[in-house]
PDB file of N, CA and C in Angstrom:
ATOM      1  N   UNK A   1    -136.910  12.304 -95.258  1.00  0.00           N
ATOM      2  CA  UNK A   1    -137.163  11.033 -94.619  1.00  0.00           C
ATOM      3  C   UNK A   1    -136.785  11.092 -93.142  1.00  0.00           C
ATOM      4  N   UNK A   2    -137.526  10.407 -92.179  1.00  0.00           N
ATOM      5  CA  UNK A   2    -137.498  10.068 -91.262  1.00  0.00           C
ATOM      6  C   UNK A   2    -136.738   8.550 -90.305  1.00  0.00           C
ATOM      7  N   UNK A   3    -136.357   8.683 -89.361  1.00  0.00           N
ATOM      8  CA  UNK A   3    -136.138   7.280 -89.030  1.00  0.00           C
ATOM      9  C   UNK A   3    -136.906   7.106 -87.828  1.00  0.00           C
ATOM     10  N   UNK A   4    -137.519   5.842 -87.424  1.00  0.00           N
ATOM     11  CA  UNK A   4    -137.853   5.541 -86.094  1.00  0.00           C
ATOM     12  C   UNK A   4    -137.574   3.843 -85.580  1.00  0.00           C
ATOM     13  N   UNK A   5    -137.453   3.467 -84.812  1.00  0.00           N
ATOM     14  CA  UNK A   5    -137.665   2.018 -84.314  1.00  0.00           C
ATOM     15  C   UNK A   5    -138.755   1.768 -83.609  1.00  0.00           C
ATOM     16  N   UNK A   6    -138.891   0.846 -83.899  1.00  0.00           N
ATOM     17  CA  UNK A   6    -140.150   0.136 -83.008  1.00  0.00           C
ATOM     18  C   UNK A   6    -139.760  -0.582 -82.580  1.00  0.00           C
ATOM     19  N   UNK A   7    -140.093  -1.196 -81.433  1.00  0.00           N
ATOM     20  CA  UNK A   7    -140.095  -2.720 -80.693  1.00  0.00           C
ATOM     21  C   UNK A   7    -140.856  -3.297 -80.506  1.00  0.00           C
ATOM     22  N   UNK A   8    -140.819  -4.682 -80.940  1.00  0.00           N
ATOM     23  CA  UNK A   8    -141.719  -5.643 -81.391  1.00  0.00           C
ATOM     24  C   UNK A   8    -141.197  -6.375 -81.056  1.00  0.00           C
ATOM     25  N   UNK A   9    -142.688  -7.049 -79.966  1.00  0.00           N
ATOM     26  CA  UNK A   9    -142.855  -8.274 -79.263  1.00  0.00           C
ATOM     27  C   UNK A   9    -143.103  -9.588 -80.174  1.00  0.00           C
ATOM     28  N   UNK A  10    -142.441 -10.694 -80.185  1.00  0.00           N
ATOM     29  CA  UNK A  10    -143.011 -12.087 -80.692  1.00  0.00           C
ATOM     30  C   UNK A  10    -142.099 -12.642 -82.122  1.00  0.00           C
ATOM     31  N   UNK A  11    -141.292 -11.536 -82.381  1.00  0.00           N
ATOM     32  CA  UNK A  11    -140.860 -12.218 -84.181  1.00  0.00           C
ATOM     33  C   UNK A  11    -139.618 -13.063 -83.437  1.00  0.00           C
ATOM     34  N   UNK A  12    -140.071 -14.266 -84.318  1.00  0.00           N
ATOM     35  CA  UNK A  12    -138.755 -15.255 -83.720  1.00  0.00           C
ATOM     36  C   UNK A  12    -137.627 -15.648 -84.653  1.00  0.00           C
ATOM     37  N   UNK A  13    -138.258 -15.609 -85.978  1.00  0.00           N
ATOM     38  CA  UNK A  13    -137.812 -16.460 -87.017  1.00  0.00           C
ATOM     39  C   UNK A  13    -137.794 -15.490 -88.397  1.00  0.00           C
ATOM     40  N   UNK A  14    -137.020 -16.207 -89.303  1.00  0.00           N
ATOM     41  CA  UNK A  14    -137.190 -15.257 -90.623  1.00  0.00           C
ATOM     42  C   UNK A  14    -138.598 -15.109 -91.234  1.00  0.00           C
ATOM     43  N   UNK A  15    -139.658 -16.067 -91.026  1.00  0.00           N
ATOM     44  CA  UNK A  15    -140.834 -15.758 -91.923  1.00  0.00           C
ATOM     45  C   UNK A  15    -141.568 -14.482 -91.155  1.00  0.00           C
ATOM     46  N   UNK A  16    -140.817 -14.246 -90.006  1.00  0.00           N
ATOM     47  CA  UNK A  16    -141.695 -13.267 -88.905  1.00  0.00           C
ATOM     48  C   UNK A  16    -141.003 -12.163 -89.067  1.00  0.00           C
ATOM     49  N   UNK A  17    -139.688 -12.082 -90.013  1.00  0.00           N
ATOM     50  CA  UNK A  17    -139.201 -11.012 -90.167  1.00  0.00           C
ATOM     51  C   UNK A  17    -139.231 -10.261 -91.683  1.00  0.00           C
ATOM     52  N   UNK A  18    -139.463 -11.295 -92.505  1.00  0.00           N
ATOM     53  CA  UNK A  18    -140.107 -10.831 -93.463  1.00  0.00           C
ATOM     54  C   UNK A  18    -141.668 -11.121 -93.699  1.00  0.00           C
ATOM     55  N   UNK A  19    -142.522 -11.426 -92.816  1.00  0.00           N
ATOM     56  CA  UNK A  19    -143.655 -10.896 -92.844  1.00  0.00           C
ATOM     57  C   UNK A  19    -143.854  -9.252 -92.356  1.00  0.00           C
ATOM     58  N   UNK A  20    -143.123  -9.020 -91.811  1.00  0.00           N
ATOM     59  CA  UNK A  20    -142.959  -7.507 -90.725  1.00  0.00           C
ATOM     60  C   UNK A  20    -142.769  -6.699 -92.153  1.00  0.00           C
ATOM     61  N   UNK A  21    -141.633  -6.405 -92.475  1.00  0.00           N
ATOM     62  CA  UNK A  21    -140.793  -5.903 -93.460  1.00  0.00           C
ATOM     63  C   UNK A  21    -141.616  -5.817 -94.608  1.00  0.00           C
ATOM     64  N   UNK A  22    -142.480  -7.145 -95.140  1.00  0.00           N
ATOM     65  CA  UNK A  22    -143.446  -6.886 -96.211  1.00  0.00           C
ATOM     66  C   UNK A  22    -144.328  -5.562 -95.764  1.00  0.00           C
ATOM     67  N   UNK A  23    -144.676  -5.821 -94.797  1.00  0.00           N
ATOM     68  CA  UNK A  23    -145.679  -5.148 -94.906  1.00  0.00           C
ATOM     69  C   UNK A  23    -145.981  -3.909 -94.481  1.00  0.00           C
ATOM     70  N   UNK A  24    -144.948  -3.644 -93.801  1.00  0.00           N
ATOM     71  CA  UNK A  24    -144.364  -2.402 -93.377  1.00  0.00           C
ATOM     72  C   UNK A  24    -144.313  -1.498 -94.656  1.00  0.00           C
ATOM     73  N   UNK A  25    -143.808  -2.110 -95.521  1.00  0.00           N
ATOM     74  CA  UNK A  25    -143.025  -1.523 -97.194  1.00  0.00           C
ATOM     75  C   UNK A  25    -144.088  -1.254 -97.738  1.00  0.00           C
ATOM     76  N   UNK A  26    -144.956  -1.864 -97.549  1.00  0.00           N
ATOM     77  CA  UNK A  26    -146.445  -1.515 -98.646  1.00  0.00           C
ATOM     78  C   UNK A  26    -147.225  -0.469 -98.403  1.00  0.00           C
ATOM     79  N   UNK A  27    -146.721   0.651 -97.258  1.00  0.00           N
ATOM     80  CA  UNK A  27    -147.593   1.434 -96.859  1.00  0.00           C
ATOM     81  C   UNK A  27    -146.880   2.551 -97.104  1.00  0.00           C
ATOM     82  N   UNK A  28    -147.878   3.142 -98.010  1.00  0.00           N
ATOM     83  CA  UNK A  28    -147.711   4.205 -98.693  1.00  0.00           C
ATOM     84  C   UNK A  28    -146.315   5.103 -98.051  1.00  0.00           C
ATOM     85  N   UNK A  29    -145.602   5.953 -98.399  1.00  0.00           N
ATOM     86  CA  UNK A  29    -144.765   6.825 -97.625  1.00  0.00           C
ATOM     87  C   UNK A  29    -143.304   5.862 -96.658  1.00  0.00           C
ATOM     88  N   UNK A  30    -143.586   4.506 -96.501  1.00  0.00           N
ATOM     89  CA  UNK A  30    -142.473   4.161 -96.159  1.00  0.00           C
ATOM     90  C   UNK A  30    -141.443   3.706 -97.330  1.00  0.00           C
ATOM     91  N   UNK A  31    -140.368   4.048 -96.920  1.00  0.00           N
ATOM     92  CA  UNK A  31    -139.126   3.506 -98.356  1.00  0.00           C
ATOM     93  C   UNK A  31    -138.507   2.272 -97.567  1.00  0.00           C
ATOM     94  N   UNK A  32    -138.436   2.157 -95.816  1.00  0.00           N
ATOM     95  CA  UNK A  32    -137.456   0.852 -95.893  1.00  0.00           C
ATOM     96  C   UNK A  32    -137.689   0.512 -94.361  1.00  0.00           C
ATOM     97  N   UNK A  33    -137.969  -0.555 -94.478  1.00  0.00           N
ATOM     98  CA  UNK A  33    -137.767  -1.371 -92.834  1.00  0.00           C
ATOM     99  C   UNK A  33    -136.976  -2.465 -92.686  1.00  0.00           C
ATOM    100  N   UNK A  34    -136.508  -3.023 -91.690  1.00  0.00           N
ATOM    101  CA  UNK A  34    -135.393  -3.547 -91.412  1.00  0.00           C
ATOM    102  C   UNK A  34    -135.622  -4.136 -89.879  1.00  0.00           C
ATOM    103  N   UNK A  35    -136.028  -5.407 -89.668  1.00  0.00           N
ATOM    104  CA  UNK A  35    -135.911  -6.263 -88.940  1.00  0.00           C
ATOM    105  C   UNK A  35    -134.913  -6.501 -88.266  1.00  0.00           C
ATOM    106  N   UNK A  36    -134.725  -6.270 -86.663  1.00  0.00           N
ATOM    107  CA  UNK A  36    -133.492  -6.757 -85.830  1.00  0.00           C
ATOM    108  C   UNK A  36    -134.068  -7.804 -85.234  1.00  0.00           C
ATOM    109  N   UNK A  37    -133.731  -9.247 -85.271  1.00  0.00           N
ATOM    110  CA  UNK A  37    -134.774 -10.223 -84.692  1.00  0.00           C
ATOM    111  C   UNK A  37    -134.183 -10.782 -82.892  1.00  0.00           C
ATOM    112  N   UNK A  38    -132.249 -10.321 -83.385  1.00  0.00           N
ATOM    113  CA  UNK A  38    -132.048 -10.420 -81.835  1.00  0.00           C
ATOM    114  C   UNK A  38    -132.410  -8.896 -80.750  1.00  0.00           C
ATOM    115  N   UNK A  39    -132.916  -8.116 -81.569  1.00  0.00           N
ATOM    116  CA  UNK A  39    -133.057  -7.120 -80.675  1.00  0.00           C
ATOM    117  C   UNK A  39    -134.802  -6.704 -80.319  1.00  0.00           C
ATOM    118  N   UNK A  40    -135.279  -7.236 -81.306  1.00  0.00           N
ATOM    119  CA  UNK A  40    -136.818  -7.533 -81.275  1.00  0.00           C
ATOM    120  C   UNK A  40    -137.171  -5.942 -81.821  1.00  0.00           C
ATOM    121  N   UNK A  41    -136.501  -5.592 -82.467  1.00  0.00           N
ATOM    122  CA  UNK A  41    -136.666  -4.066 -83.278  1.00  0.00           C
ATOM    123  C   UNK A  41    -137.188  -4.103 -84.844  1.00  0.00           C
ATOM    124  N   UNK A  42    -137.837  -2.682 -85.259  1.00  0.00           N
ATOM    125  CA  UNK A  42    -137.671  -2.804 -86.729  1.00  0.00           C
ATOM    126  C   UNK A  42    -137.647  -1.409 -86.860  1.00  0.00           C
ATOM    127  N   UNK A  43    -136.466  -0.620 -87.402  1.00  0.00           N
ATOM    128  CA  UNK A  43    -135.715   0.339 -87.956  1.00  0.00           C
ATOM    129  C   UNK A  43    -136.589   0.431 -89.125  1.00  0.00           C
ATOM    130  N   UNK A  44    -137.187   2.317 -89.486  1.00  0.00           N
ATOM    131  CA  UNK A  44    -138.155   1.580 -90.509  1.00  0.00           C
ATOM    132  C   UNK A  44    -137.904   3.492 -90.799  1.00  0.00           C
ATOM    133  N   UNK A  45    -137.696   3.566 -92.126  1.00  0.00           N
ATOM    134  CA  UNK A  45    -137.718   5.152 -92.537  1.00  0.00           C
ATOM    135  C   UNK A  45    -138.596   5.241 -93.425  1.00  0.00           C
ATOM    136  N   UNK A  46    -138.930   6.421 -93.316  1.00  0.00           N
ATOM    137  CA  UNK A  46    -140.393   7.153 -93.648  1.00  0.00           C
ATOM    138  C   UNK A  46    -140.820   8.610 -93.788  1.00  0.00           C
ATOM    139  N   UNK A  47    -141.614   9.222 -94.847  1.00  0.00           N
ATOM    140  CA  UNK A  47    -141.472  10.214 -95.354  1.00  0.00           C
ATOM    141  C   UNK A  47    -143.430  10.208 -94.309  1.00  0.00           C
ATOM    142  N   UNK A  48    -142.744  11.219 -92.756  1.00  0.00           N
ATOM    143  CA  UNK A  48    -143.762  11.657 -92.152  1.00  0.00           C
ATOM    144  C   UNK A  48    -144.700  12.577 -92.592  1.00  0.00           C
ATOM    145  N   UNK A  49    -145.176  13.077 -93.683  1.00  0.00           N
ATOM    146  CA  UNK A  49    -145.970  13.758 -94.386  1.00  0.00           C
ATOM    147  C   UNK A  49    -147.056  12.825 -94.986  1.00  0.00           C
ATOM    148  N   UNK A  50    -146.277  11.645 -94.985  1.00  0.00           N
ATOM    149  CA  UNK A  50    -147.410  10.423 -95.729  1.00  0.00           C
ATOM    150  C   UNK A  50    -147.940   9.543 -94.757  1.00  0.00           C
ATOM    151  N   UNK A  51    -147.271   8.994 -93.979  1.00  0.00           N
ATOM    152  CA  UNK A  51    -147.517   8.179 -92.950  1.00  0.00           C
ATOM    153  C   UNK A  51    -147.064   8.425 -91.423  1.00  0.00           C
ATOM    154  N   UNK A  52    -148.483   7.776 -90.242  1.00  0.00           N
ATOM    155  CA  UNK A  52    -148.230   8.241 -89.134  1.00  0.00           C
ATOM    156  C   UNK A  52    -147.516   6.651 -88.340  1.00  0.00           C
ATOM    157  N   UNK A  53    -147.016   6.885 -87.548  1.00  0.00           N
ATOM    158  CA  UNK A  53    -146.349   6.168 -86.810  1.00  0.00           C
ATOM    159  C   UNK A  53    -147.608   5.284 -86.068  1.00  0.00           C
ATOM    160  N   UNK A  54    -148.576   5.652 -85.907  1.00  0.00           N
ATOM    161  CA  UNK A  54    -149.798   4.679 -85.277  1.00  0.00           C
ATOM    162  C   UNK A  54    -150.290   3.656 -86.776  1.00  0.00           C
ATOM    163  N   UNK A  55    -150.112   4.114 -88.008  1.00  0.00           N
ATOM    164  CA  UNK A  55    -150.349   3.398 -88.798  1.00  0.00           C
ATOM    165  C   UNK A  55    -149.148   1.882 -88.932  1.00  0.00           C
ATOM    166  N   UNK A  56    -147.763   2.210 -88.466  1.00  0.00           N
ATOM    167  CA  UNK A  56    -147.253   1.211 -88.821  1.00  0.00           C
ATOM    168  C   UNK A  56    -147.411   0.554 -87.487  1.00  0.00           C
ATOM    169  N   UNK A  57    -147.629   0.821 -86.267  1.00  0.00           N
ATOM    170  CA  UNK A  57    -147.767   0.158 -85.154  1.00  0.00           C
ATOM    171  C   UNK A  57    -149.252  -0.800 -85.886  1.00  0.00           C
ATOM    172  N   UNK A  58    -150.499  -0.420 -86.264  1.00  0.00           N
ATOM    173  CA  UNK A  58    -151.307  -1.240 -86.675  1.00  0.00           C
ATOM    174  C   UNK A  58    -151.039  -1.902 -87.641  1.00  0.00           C
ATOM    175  N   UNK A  59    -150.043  -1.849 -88.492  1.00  0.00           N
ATOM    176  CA  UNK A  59    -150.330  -2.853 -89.826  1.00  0.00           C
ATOM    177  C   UNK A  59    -149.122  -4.157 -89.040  1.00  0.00           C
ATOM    178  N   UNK A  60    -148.176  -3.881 -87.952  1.00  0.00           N
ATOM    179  CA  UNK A  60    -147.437  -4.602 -87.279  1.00  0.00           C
ATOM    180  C   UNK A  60    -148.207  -5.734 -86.322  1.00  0.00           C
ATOM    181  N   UNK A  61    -148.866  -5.204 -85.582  1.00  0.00           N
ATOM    182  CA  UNK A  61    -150.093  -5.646 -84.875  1.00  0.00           C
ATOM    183  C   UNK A  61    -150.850  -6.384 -85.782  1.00  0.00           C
ATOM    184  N   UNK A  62    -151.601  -6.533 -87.263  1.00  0.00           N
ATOM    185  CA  UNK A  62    -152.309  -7.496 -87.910  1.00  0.00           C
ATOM    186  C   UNK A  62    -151.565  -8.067 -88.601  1.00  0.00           C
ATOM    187  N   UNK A  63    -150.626  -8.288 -88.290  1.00  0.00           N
ATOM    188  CA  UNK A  63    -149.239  -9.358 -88.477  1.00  0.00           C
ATOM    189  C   UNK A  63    -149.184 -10.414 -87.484  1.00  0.00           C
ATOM    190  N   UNK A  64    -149.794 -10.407 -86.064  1.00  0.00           N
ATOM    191  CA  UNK A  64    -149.583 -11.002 -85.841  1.00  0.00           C
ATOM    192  C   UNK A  64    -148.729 -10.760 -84.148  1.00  0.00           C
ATOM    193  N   UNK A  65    -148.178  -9.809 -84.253  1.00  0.00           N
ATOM    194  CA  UNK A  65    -146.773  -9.119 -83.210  1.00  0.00           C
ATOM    195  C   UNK A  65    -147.653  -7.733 -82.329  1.00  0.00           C
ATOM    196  N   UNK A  66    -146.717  -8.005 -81.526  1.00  0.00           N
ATOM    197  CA  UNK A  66    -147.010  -6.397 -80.343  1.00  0.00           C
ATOM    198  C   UNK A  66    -146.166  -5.649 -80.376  1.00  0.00           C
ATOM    199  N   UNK A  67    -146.630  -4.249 -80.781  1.00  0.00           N
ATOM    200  CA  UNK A  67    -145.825  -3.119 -80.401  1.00  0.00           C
ATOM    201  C   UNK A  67    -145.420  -2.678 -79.084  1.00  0.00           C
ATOM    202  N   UNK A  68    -144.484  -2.424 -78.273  1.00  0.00           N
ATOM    203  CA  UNK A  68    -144.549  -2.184 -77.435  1.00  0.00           C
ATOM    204  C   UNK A  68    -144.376  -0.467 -77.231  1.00  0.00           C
TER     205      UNK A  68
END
C-alpha cells in the first residue's frame, strides 16, 4: 500500500467530507481515505498496481470539489 494526499478545494462541511471519502473507497484498489476539512486534504492509501492517482483526482472532481 501506498499513501498520498490530495488537496481539495471547496469541502466545507461533513456531507462534503463524507461524500469525498464515499467515493474515494469505492474505487477499486483503494482501502482508506480520510478527510482533513481544516486542512482541505484527503489522506487516501492505495494499492498503486490497481489504481492511478489521476483516477482519484477524477472521481473527486465529479463530486463536486477541485483538485489542486
Amino acid at each position: 500500500m501506498v499513501q498520498t494526499t490530495l488537496k481539495v478545494q471547496g469541502m466545507t462541511c461533513g456531507h462534503c467530507k463524507a461524500s469525498v471519502e464515499g467515493a474515494l473507497q469505492e474505487i477499486a484498489g483503494v482501502s482508506k481515505a480520510e478527510v482533513n476539512l481544516e486542512e482541505g486534504t484527503v489522506n487516501v492509501s492505495y494499492d498503486e498496481a490497481e489504481v492511478k492517482i489521476e483516477t482519484m483526482h477524477e472521481v473527486v472532481e465529479e463530486q463536486g470539489y477541485d483538485v489542486l
